[in-house]
PDB file of N, CA and C in Angstrom:
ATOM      1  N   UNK A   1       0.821  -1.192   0.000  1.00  0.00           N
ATOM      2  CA  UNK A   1       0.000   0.000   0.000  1.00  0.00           C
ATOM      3  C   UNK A   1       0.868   1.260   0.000  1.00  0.00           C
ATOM      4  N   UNK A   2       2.539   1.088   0.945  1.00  0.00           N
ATOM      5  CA  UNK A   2       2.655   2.478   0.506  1.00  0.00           C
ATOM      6  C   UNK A   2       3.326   2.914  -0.799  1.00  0.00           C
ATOM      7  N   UNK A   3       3.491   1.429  -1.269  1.00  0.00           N
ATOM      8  CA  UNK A   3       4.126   1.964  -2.953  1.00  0.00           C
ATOM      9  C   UNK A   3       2.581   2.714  -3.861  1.00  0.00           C
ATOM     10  N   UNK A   4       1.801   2.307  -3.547  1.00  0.00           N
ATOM     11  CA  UNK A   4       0.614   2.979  -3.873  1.00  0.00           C
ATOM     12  C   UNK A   4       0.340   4.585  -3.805  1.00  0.00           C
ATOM     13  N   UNK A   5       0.909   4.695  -2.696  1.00  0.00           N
ATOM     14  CA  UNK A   5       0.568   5.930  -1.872  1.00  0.00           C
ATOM     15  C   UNK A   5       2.094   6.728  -2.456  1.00  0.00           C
ATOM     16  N   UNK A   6       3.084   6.119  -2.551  1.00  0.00           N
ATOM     17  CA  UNK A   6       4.087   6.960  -2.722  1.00  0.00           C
ATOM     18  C   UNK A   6       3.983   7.471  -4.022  1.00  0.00           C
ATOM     19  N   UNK A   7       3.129   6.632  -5.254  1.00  0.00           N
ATOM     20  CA  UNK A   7       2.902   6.602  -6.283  1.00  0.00           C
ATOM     21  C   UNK A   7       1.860   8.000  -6.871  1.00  0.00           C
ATOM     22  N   UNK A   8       1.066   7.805  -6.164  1.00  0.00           N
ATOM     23  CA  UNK A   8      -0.232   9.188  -5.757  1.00  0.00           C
ATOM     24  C   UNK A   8       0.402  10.181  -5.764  1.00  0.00           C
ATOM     25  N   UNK A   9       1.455  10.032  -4.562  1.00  0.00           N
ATOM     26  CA  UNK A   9       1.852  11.514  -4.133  1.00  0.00           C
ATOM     27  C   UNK A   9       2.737  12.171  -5.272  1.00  0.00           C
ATOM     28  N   UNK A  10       3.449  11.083  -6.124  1.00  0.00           N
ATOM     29  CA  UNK A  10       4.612  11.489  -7.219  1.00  0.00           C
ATOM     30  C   UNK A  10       2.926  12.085  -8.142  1.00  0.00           C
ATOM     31  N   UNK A  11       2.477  11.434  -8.428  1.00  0.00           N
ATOM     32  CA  UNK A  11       1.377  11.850  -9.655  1.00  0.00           C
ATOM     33  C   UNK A  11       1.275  13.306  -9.100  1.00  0.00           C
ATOM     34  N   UNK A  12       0.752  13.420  -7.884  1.00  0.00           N
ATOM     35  CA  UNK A  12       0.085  15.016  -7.610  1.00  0.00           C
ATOM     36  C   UNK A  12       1.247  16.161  -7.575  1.00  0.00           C
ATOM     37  N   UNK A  13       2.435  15.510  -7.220  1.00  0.00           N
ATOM     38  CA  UNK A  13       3.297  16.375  -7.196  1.00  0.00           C
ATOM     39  C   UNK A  13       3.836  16.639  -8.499  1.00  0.00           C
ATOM     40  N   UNK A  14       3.830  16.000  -9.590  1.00  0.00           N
ATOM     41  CA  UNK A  14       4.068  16.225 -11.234  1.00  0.00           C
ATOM     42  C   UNK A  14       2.948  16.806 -11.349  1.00  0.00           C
ATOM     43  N   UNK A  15       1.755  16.444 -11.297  1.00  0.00           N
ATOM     44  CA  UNK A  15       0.450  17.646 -11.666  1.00  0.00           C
ATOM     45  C   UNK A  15       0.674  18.930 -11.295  1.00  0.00           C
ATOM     46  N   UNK A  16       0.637  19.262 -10.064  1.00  0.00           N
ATOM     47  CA  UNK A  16       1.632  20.526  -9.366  1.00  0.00           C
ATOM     48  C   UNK A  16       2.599  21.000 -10.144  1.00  0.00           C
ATOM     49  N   UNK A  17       3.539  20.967 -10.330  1.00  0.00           N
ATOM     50  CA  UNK A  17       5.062  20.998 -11.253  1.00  0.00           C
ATOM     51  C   UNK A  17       4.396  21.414 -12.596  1.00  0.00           C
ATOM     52  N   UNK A  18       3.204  20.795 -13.214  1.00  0.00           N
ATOM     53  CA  UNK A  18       3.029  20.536 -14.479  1.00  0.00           C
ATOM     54  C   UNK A  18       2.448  21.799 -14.593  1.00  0.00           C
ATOM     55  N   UNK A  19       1.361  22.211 -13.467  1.00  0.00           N
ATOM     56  CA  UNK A  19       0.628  23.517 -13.891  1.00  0.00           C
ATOM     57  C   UNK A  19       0.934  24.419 -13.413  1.00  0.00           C
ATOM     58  N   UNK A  20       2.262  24.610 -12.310  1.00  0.00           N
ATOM     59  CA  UNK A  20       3.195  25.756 -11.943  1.00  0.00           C
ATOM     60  C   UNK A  20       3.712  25.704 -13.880  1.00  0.00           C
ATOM     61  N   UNK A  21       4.244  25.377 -14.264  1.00  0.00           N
ATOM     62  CA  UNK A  21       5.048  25.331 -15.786  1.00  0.00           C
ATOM     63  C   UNK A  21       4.069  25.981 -16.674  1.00  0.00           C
ATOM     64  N   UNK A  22       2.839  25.581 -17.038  1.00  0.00           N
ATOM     65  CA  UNK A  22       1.951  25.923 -17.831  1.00  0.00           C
ATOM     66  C   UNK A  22       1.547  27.594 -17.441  1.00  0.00           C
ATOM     67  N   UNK A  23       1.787  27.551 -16.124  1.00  0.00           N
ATOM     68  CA  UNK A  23       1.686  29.175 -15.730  1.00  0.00           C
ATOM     69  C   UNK A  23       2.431  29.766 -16.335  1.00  0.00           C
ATOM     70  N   UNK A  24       3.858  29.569 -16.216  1.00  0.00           N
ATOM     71  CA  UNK A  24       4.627  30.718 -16.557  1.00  0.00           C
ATOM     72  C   UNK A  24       5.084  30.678 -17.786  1.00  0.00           C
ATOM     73  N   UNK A  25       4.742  29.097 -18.387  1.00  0.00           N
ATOM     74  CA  UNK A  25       4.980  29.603 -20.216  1.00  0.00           C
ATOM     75  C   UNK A  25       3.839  30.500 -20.242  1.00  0.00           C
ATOM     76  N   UNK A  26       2.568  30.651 -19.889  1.00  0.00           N
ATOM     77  CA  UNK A  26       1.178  31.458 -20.380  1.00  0.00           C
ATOM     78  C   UNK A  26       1.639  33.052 -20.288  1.00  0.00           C
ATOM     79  N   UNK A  27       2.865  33.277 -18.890  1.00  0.00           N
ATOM     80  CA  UNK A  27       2.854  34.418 -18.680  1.00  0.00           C
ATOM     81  C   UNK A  27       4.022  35.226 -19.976  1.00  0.00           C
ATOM     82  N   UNK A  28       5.058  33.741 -20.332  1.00  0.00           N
ATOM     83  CA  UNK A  28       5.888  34.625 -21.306  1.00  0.00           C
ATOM     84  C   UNK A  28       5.390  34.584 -22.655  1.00  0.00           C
ATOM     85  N   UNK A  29       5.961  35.140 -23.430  1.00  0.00           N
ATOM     86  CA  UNK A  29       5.490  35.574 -25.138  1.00  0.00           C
ATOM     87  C   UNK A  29       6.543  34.396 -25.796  1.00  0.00           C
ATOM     88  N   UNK A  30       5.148  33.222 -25.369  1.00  0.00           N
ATOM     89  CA  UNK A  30       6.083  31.629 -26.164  1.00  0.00           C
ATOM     90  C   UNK A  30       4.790  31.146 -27.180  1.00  0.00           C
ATOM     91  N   UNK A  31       5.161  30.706 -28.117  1.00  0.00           N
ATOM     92  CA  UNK A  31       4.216  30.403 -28.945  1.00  0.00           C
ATOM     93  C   UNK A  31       4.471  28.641 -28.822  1.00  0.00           C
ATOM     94  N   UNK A  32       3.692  27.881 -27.796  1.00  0.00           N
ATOM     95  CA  UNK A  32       3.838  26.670 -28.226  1.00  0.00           C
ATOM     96  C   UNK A  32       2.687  25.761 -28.322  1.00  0.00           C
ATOM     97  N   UNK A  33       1.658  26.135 -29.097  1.00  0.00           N
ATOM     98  CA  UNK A  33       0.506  25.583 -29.993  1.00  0.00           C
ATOM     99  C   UNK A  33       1.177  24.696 -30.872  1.00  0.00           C
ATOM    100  N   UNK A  34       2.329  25.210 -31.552  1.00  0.00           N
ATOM    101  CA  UNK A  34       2.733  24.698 -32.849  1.00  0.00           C
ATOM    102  C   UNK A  34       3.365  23.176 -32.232  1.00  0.00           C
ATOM    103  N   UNK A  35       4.282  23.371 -31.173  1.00  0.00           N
ATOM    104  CA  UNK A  35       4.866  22.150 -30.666  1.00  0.00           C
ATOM    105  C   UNK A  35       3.892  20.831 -30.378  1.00  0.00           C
ATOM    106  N   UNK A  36       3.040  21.317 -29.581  1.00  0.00           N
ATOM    107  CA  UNK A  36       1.618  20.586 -29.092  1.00  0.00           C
ATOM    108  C   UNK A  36       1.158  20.323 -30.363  1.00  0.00           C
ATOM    109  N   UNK A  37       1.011  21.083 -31.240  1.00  0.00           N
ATOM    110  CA  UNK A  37      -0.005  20.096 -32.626  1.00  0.00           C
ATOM    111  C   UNK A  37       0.582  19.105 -33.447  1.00  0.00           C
ATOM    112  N   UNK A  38       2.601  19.753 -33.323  1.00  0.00           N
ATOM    113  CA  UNK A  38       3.257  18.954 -33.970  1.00  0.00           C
ATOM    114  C   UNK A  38       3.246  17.442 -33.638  1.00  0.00           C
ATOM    115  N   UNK A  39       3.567  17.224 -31.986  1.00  0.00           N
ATOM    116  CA  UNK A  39       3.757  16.053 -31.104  1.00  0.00           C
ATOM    117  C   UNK A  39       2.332  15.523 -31.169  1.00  0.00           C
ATOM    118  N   UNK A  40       1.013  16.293 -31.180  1.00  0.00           N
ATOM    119  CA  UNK A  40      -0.579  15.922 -31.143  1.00  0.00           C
ATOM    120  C   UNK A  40      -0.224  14.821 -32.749  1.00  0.00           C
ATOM    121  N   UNK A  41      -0.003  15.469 -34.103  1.00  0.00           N
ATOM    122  CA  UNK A  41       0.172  14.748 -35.032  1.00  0.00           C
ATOM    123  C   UNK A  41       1.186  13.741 -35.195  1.00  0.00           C
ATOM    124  N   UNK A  42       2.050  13.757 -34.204  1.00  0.00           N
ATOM    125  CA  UNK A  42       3.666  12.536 -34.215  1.00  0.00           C
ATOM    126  C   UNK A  42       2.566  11.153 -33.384  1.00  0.00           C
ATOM    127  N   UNK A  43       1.747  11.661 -32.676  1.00  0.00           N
ATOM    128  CA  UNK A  43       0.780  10.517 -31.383  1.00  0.00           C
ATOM    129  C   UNK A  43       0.413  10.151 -32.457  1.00  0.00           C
ATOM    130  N   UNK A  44      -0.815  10.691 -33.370  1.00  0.00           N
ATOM    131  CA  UNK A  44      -1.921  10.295 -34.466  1.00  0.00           C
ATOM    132  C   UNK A  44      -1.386   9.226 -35.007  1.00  0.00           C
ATOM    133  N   UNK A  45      -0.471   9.837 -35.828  1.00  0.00           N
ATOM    134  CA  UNK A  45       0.526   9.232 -37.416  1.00  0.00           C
ATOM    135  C   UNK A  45       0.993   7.586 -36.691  1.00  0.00           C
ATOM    136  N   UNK A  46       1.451   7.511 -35.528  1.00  0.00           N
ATOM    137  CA  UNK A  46       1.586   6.380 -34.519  1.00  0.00           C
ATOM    138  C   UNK A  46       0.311   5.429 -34.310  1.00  0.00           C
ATOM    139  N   UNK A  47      -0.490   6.226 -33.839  1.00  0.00           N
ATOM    140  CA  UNK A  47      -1.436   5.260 -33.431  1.00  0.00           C
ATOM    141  C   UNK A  47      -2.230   4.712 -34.982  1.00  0.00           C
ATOM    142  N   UNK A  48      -2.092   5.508 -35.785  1.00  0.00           N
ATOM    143  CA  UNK A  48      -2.463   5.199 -37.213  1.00  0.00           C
ATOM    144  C   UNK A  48      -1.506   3.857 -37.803  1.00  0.00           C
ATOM    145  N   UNK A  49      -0.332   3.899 -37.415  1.00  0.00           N
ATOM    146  CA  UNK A  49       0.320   2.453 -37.781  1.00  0.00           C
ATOM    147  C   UNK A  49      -0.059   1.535 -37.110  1.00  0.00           C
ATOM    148  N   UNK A  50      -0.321   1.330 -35.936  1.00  0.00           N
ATOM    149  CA  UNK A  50      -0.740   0.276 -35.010  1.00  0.00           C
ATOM    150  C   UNK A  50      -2.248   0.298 -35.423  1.00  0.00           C
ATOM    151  N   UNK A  51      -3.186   0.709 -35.703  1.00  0.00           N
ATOM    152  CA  UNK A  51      -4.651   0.375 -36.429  1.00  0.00           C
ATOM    153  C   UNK A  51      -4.360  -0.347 -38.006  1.00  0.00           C
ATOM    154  N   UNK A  52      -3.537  -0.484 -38.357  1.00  0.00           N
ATOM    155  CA  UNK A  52      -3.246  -0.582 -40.025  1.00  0.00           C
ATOM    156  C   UNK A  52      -2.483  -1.921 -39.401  1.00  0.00           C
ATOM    157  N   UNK A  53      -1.839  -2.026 -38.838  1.00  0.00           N
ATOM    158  CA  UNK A  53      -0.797  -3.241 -38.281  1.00  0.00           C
ATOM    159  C   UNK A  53      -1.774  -4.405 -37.766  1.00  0.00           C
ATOM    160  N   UNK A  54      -2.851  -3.798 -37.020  1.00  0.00           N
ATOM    161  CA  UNK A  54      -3.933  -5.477 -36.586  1.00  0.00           C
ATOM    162  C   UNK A  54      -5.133  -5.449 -37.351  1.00  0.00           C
ATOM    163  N   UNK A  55      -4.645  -4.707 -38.745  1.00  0.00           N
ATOM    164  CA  UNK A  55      -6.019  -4.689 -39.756  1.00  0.00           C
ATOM    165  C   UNK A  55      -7.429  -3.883 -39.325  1.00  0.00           C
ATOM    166  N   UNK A  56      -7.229  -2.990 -38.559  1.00  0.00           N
ATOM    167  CA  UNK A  56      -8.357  -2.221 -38.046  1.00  0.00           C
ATOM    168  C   UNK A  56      -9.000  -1.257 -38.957  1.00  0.00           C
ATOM    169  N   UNK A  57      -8.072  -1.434 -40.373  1.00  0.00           N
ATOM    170  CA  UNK A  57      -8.405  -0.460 -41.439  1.00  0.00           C
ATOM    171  C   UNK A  57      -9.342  -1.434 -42.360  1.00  0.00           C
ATOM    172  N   UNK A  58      -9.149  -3.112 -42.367  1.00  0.00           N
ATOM    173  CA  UNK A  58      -9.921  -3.748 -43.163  1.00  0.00           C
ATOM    174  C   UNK A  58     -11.496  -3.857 -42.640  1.00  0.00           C
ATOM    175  N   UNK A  59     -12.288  -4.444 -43.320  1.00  0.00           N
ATOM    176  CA  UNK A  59     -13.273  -5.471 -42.535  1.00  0.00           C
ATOM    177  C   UNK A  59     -13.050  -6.967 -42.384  1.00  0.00           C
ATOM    178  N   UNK A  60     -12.964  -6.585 -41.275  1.00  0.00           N
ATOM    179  CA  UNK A  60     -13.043  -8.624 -40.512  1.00  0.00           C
ATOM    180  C   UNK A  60     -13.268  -8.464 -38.982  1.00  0.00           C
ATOM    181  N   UNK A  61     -13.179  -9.578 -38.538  1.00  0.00           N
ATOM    182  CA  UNK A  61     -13.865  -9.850 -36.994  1.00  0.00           C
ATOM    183  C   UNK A  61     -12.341  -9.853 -36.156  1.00  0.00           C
ATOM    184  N   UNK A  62     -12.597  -9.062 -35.231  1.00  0.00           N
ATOM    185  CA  UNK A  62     -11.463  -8.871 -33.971  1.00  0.00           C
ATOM    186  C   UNK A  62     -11.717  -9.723 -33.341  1.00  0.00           C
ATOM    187  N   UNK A  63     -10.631 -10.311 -32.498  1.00  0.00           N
ATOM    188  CA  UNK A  63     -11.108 -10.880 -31.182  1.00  0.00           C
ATOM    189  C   UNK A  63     -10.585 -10.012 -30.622  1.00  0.00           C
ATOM    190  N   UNK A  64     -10.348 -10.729 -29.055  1.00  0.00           N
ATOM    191  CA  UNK A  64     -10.432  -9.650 -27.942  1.00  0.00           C
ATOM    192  C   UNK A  64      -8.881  -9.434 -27.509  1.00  0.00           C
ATOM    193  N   UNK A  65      -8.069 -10.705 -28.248  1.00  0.00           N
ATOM    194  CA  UNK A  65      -6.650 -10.564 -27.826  1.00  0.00           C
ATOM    195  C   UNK A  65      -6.031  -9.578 -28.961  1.00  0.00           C
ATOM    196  N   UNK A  66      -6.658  -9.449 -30.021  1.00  0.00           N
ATOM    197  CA  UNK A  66      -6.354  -8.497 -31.069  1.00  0.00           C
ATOM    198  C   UNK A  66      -6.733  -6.986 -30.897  1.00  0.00           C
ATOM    199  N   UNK A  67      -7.436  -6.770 -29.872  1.00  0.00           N
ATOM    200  CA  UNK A  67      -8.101  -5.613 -29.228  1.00  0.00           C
ATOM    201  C   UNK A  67      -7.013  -5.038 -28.061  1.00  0.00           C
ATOM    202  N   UNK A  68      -6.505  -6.240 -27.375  1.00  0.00           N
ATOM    203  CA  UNK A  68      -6.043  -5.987 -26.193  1.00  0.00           C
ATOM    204  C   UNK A  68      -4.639  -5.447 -26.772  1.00  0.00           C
ATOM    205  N   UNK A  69      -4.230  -6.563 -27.071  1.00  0.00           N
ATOM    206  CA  UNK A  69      -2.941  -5.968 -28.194  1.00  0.00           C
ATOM    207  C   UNK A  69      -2.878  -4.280 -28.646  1.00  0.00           C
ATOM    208  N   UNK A  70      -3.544  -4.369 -29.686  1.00  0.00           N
ATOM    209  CA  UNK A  70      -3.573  -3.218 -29.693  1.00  0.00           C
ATOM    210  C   UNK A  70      -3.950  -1.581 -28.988  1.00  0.00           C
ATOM    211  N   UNK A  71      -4.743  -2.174 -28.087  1.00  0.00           N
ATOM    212  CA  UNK A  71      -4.552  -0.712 -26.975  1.00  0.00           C
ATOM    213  C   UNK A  71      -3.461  -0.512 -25.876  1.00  0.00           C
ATOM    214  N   UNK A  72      -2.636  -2.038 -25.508  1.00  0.00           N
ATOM    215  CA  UNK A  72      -1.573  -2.079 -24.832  1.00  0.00           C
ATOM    216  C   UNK A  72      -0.263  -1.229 -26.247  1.00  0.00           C
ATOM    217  N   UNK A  73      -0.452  -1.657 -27.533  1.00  0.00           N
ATOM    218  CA  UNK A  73       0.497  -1.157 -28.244  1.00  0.00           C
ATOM    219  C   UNK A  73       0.575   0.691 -27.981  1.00  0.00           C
ATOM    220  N   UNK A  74      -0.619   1.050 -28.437  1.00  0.00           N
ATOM    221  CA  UNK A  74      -1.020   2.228 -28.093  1.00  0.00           C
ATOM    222  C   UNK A  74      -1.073   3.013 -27.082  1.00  0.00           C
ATOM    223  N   UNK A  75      -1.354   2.417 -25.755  1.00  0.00           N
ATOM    224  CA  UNK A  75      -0.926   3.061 -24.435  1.00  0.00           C
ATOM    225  C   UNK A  75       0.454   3.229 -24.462  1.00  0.00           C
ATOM    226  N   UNK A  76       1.352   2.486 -25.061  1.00  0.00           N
ATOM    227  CA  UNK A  76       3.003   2.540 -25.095  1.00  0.00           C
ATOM    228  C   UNK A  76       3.371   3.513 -26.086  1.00  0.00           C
ATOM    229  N   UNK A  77       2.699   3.954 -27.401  1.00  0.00           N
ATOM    230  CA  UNK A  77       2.741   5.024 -27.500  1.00  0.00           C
ATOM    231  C   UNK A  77       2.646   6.424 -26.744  1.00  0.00           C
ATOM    232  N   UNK A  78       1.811   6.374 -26.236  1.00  0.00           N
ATOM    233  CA  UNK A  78       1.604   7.807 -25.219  1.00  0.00           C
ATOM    234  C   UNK A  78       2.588   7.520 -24.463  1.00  0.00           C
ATOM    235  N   UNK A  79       3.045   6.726 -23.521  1.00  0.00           N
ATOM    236  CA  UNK A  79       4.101   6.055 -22.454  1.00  0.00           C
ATOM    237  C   UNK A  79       5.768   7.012 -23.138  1.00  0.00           C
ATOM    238  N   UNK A  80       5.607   6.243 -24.561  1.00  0.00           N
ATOM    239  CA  UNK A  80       6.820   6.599 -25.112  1.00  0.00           C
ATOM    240  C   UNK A  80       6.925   8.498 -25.289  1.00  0.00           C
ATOM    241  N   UNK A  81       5.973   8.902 -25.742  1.00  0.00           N
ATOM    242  CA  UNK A  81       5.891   9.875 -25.869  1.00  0.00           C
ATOM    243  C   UNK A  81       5.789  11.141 -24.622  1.00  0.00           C
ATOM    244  N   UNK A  82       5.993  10.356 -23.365  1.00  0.00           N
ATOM    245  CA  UNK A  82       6.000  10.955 -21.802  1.00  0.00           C
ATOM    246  C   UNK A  82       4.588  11.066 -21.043  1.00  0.00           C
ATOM    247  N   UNK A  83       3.597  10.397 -21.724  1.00  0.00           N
ATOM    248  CA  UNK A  83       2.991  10.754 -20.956  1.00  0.00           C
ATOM    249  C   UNK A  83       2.096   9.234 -19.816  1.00  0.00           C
ATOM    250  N   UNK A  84       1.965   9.128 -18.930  1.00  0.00           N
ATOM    251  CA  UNK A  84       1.363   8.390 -17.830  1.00  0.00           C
ATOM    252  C   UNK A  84       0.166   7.788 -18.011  1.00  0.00           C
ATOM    253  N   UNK A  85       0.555   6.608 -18.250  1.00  0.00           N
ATOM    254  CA  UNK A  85      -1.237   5.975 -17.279  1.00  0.00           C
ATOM    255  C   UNK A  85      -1.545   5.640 -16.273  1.00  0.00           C
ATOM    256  N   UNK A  86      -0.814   5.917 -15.243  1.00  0.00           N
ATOM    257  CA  UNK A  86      -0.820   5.750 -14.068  1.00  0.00           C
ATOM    258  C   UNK A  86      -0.566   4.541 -13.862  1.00  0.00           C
ATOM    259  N   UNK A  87      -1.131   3.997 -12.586  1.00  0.00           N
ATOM    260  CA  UNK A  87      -0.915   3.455 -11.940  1.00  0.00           C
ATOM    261  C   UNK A  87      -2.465   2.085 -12.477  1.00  0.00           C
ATOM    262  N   UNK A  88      -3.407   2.912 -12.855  1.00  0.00           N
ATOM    263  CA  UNK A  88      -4.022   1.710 -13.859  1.00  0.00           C
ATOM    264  C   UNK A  88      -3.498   0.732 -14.653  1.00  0.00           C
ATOM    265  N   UNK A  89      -2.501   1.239 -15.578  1.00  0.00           N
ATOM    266  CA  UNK A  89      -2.074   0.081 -16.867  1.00  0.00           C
ATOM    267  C   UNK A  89      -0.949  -0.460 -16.121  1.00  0.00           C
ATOM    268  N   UNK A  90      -0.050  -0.910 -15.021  1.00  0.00           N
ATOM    269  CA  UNK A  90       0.783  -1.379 -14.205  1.00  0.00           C
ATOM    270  C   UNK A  90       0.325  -2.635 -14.466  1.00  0.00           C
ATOM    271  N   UNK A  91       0.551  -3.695 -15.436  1.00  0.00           N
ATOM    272  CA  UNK A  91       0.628  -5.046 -15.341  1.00  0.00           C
ATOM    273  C   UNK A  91       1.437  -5.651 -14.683  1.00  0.00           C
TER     274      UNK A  91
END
């Protein structure tokens, strides 16, 4: 339980950290929309290979290990890309 708890407290304390940061880029004259849409389209273009990779672009019947697969592929995208699923996707 307290790896749980120590786990929480890291999350809230990066949330903290995260929106002290978001403050003070807001306060300087930074333009980073462009970065965010760039990295928003680097996620897409990703998760677009992994839908094309278990045939999610054809018609045919999924099962559920072909499902699972692929949203574990995809959570490792975001993962790779920095961002957290917490303490949910911890297999």
């Amino acid at each position: 339980m307290d790896k749980d708890k120590n786990t929480l407290t890291k999350e809230i304390m990066a949330r903290v950290i995260a929106d002290a940061v978001l403050h003070a880029l807001e306060l300087m004259d930074f333009e980073f929309s462009d970065i965010c849409k760039d990295e928003g389209i680097a996620i897409a273009n990703e998760v677009q290979q992994i839908l094309y990779k278990y045939g999610f672009d054809e018609e045919h019947e999924y099962d559920e290990a072909t499902d699972f697969n692929a949203i574990e592929d995809i959570v490792r995208i975001y993962e790779n890309h920095g961002y957290s699923s917490g303490v949910i996707h911890d297999f």
